[in-house]
C-alpha atoms as a PDB file:
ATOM      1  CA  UNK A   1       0.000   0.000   0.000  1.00  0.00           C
ATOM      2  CA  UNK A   2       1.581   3.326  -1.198  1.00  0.00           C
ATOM      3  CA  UNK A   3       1.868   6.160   1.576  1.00  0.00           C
ATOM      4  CA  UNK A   4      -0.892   8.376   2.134  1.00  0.00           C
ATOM      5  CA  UNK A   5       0.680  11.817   1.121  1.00  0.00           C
ATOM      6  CA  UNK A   6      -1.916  13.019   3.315  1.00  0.00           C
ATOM      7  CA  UNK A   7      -0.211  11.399   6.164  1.00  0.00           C
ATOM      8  CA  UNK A   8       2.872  12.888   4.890  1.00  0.00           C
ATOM      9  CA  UNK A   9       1.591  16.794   4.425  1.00  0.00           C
ATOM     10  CA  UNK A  10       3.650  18.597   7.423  1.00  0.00           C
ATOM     11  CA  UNK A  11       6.830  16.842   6.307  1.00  0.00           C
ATOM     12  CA  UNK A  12       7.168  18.130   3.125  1.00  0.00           C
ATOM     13  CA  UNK A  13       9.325  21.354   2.324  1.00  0.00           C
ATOM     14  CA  UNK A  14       7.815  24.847   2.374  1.00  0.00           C
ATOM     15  CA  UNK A  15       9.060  25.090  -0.924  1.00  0.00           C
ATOM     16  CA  UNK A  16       7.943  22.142  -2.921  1.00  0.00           C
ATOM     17  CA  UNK A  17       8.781  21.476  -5.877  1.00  0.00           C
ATOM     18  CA  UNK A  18       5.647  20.383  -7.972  1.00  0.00           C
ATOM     19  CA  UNK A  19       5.737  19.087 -11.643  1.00  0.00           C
ATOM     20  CA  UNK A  20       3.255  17.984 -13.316  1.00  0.00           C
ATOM     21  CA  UNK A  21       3.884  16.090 -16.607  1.00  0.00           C
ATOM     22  CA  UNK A  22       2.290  17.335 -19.485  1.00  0.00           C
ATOM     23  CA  UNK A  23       3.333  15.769 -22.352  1.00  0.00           C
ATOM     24  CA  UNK A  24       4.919  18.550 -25.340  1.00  0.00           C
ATOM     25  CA  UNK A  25       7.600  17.807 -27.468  1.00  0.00           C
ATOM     26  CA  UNK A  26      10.223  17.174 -24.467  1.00  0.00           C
ATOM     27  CA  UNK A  27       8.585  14.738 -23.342  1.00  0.00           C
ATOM     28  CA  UNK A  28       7.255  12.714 -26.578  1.00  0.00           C
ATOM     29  CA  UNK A  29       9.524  10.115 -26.127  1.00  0.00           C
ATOM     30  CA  UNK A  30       8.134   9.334 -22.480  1.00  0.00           C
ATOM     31  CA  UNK A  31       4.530   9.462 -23.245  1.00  0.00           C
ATOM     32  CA  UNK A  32       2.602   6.404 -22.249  1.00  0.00           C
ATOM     33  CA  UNK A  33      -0.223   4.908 -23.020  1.00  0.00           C
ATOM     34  CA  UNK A  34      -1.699   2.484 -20.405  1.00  0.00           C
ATOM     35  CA  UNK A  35      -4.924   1.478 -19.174  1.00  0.00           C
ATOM     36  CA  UNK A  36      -4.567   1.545 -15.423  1.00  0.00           C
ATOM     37  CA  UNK A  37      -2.881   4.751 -15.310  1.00  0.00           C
ATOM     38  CA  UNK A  38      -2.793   8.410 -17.244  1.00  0.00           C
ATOM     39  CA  UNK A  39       0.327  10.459 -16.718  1.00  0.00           C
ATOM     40  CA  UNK A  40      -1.424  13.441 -15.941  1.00  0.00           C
ATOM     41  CA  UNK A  41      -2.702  12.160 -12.670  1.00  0.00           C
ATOM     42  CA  UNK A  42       1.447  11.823 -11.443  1.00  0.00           C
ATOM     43  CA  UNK A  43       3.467  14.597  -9.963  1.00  0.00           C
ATOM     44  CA  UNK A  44       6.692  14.712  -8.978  1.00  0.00           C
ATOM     45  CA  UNK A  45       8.186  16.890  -5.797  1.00  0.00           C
ATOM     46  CA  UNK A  46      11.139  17.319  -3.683  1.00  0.00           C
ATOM     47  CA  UNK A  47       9.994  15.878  -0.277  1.00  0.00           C
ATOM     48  CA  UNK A  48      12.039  15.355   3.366  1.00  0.00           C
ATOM     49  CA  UNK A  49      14.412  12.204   3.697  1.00  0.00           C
ATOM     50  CA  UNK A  50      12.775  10.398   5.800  1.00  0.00           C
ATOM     51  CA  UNK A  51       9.557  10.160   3.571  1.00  0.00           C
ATOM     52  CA  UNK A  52      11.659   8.182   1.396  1.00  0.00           C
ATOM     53  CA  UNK A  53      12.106   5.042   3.730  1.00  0.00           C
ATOM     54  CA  UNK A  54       9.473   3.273   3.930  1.00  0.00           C
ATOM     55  CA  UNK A  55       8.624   2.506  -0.068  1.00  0.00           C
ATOM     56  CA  UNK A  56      12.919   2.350   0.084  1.00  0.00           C
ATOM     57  CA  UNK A  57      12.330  -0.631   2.754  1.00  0.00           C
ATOM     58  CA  UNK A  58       9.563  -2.093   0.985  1.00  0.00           C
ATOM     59  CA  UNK A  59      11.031  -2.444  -2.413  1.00  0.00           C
ATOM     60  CA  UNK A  60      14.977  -2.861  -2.028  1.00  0.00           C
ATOM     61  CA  UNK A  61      15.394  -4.034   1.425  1.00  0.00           C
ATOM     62  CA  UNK A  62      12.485  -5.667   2.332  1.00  0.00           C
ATOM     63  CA  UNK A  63      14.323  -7.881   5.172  1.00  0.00           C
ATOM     64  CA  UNK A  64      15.609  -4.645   6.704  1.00  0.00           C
ATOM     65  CA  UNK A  65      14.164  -2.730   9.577  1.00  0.00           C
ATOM     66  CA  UNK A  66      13.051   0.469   8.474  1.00  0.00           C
ATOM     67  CA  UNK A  67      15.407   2.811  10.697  1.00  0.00           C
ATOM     68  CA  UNK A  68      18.301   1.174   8.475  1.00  0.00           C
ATOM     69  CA  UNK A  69      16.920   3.015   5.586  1.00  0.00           C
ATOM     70  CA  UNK A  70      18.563   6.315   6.467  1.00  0.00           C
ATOM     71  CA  UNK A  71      21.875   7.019   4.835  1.00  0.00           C
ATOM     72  CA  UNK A  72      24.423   9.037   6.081  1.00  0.00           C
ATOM     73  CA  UNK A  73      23.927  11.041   3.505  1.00  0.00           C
ATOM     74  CA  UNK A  74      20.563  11.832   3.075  1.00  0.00           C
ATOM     75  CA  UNK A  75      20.827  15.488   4.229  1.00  0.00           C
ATOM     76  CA  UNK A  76      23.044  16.176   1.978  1.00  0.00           C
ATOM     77  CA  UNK A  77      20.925  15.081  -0.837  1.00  0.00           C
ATOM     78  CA  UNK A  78      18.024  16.297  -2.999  1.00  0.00           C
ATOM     79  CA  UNK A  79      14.804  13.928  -2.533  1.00  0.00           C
ATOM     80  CA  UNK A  80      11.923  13.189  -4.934  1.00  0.00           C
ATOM     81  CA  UNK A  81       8.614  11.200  -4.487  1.00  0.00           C
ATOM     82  CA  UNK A  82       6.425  10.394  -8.050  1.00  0.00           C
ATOM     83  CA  UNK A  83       2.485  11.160  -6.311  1.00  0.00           C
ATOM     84  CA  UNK A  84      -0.480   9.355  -7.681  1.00  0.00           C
ATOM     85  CA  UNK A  85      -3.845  10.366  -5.567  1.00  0.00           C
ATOM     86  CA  UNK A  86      -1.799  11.677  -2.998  1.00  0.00           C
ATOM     87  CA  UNK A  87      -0.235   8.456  -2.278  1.00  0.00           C
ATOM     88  CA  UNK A  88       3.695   7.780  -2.871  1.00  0.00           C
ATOM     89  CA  UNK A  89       4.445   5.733  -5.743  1.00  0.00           C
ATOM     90  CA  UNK A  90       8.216   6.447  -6.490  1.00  0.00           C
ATOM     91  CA  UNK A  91      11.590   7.517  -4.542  1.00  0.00           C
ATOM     92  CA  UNK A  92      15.289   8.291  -5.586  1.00  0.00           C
ATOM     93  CA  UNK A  93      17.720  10.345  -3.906  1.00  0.00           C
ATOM     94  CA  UNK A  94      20.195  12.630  -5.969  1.00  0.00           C
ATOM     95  CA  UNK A  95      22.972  13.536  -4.879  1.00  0.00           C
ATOM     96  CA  UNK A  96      25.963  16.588  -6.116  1.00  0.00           C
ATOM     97  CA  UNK A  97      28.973  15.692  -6.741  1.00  0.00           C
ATOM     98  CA  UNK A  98      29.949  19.033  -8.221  1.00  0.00           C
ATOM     99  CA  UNK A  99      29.390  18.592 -11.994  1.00  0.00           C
ATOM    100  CA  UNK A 100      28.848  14.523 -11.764  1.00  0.00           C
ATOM    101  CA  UNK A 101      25.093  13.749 -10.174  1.00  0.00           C
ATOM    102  CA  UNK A 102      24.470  10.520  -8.529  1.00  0.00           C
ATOM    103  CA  UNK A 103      21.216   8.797  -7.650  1.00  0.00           C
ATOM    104  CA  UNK A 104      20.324   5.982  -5.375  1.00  0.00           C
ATOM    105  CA  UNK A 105      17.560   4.211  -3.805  1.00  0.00           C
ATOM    106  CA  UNK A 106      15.372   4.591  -6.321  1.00  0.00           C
ATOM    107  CA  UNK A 107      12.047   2.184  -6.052  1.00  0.00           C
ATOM    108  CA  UNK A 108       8.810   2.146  -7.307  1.00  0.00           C
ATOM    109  CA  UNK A 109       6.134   0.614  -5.392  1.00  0.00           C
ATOM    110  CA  UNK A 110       5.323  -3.125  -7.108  1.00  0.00           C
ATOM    111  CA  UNK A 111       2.069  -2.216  -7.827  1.00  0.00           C
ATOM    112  CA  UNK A 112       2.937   0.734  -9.907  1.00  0.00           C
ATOM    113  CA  UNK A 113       6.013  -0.977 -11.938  1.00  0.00           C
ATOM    114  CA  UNK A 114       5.998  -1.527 -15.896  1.00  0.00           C
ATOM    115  CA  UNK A 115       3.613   1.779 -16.318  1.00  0.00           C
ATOM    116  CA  UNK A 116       6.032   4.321 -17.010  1.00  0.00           C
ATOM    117  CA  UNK A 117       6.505   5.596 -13.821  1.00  0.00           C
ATOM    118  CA  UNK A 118      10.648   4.873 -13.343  1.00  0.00           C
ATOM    119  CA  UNK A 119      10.875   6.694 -16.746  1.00  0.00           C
ATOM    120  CA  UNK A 120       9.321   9.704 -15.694  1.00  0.00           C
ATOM    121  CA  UNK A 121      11.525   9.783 -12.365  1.00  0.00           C
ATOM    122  CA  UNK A 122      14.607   9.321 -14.503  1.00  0.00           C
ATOM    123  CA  UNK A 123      13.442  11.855 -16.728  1.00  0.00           C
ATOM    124  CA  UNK A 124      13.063  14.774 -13.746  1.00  0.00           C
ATOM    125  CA  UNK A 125      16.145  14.018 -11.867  1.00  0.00           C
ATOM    126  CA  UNK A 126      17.788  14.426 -15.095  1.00  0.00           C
ATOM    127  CA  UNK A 127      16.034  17.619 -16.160  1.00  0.00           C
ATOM    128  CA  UNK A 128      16.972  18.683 -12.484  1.00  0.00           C
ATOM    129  CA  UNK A 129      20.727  17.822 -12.402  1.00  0.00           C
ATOM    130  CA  UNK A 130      21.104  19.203 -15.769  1.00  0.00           C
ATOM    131  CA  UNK A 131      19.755  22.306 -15.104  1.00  0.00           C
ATOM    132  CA  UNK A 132      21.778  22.254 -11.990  1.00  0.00           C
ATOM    133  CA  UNK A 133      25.217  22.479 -14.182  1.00  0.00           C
ATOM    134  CA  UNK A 134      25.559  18.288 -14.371  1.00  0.00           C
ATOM    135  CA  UNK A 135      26.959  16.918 -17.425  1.00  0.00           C
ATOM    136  CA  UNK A 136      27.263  13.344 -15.548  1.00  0.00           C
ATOM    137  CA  UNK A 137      24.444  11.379 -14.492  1.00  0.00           C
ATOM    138  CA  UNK A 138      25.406   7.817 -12.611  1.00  0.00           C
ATOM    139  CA  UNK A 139      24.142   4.924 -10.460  1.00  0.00           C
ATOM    140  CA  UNK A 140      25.377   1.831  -9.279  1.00  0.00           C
ATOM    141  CA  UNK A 141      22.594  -0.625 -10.810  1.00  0.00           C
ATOM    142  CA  UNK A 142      21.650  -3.768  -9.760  1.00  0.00           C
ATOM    143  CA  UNK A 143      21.955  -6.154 -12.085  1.00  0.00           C
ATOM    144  CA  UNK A 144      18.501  -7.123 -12.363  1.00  0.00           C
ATOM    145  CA  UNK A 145      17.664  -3.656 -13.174  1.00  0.00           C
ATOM    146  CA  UNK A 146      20.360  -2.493 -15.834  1.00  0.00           C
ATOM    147  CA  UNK A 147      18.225  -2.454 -19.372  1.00  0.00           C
ATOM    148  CA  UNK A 148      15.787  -0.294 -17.637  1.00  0.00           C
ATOM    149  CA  UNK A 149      18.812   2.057 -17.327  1.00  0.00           C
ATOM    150  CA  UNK A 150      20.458   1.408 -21.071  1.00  0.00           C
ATOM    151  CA  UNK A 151      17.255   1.792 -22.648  1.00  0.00           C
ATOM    152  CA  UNK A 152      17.366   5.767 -20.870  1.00  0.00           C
ATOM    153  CA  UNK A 153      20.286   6.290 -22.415  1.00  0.00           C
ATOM    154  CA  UNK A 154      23.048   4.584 -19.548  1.00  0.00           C
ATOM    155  CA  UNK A 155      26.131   3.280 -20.662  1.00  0.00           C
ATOM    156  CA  UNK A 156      28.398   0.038 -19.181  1.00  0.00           C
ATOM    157  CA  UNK A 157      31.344   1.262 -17.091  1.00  0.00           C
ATOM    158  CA  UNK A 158      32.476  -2.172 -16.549  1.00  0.00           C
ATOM    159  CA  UNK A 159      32.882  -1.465 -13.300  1.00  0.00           C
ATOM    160  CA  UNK A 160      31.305  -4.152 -11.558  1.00  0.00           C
ATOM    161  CA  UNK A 161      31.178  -5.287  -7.693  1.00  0.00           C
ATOM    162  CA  UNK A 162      28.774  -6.635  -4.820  1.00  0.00           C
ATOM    163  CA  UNK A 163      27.474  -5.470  -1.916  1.00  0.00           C
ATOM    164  CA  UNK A 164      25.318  -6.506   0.939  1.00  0.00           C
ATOM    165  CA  UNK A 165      24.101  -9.455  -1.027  1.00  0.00           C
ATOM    166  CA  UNK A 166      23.407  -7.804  -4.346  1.00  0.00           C
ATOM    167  CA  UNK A 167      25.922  -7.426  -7.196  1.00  0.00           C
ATOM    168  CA  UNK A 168      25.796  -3.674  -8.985  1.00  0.00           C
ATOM    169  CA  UNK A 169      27.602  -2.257 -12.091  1.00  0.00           C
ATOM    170  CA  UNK A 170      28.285   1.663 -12.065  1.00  0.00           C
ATOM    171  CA  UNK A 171      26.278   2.638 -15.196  1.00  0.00           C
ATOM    172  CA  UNK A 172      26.654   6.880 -16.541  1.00  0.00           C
ATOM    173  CA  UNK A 173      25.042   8.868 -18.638  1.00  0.00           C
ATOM    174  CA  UNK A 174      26.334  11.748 -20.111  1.00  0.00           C
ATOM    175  CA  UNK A 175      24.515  15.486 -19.796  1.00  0.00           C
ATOM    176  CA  UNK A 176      24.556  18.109 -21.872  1.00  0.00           C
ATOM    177  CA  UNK A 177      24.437  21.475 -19.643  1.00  0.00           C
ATOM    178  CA  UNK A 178      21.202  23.503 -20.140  1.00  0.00           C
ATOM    179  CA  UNK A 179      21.762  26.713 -21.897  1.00  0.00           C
ATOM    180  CA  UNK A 180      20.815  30.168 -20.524  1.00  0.00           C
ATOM    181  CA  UNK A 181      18.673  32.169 -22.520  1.00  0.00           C
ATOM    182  CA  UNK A 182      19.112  35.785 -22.713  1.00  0.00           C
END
């Protein structure tokens, strides 16, 4: 069961970041077509840390306590849930790494995979680091999970290795800064 945004309200930031995806030319390529959901009806925002955790524990870690979601890290980082009727369907954590961008912990909840959604949460977090001055984009990928990441335009490193149980490749994708306008 996804979280109840509404049970989230009060932790969100003050200044949240709302996008709503309507589909234009910059997003063509994205645009899905499925009978359970419509695109419209997901948003994307910047939410607190720890709202992040629990759909984190459910997905990836789902013999882990829930405290042992929270990574060092995670205030140091930029978070994102995907929102469908207020409920949280999608997490991944970005992180700066001066012009190289790194995300992790990305999950979307089981009920809501193979409908587009991971797509569109790839899709903002690259709009997002781009327009933040990134011209690298990179994970370490599960296995299990790396043509969902070629087919968005990843490349191989060939730099493999495990990790708590699960073995990961570093996968990259370059960025092309966004221009100003003047």
């Amino acid at each position: 069961m996804p979280l109840s945004y509404r049970q989230s309200r009060g932790c969100c930031l003050h200044s949240k970041i709302s996008y709503l995806f309507t589909f234009g030319l910059s997003f063509t390529k994205f645009e899905i077509e499925h009978p359970k959901l419509k695109m419209s009806e997901v948003s994307i925002e910047q939410i607190r840390p720890e709202l992040t955790w629990r759909l984190r524990q459910r997905v990836l870690y789902p013999e882990s306590k829930l405290y042992e979601m929270e990574m060092d890290e995670d205030n140091h980082g930029y978070h994102f849930a995907a929102f469908k009727d207020n409920n949280i369907i999608a997490v991944i954590s970005l992180f700066d790494k001066g012009t190289d961008w790194q995300f992790r912990k990305f999950a979307v909840d089981e009920t809501m995979q193979n409908m587009g959604i991971g797509r569109l949460v790839l899709q903002h977090i690259t709009d997002f680091a781009t327009t933040n001055g990134g011209t690298r984009l990179w994970c370490n990928a599960r296995l299990s999970a790396i043509n969902f990441y070629l087919k968005a335009g990843f490349s191989h490193t060939g730099n493999l290795f495990s990790k708590n149980g699960f073995d990961y490749e570093i996968l990259e994708k370059p960025l092309t800064p966004a221009q100003e306008t003047e």
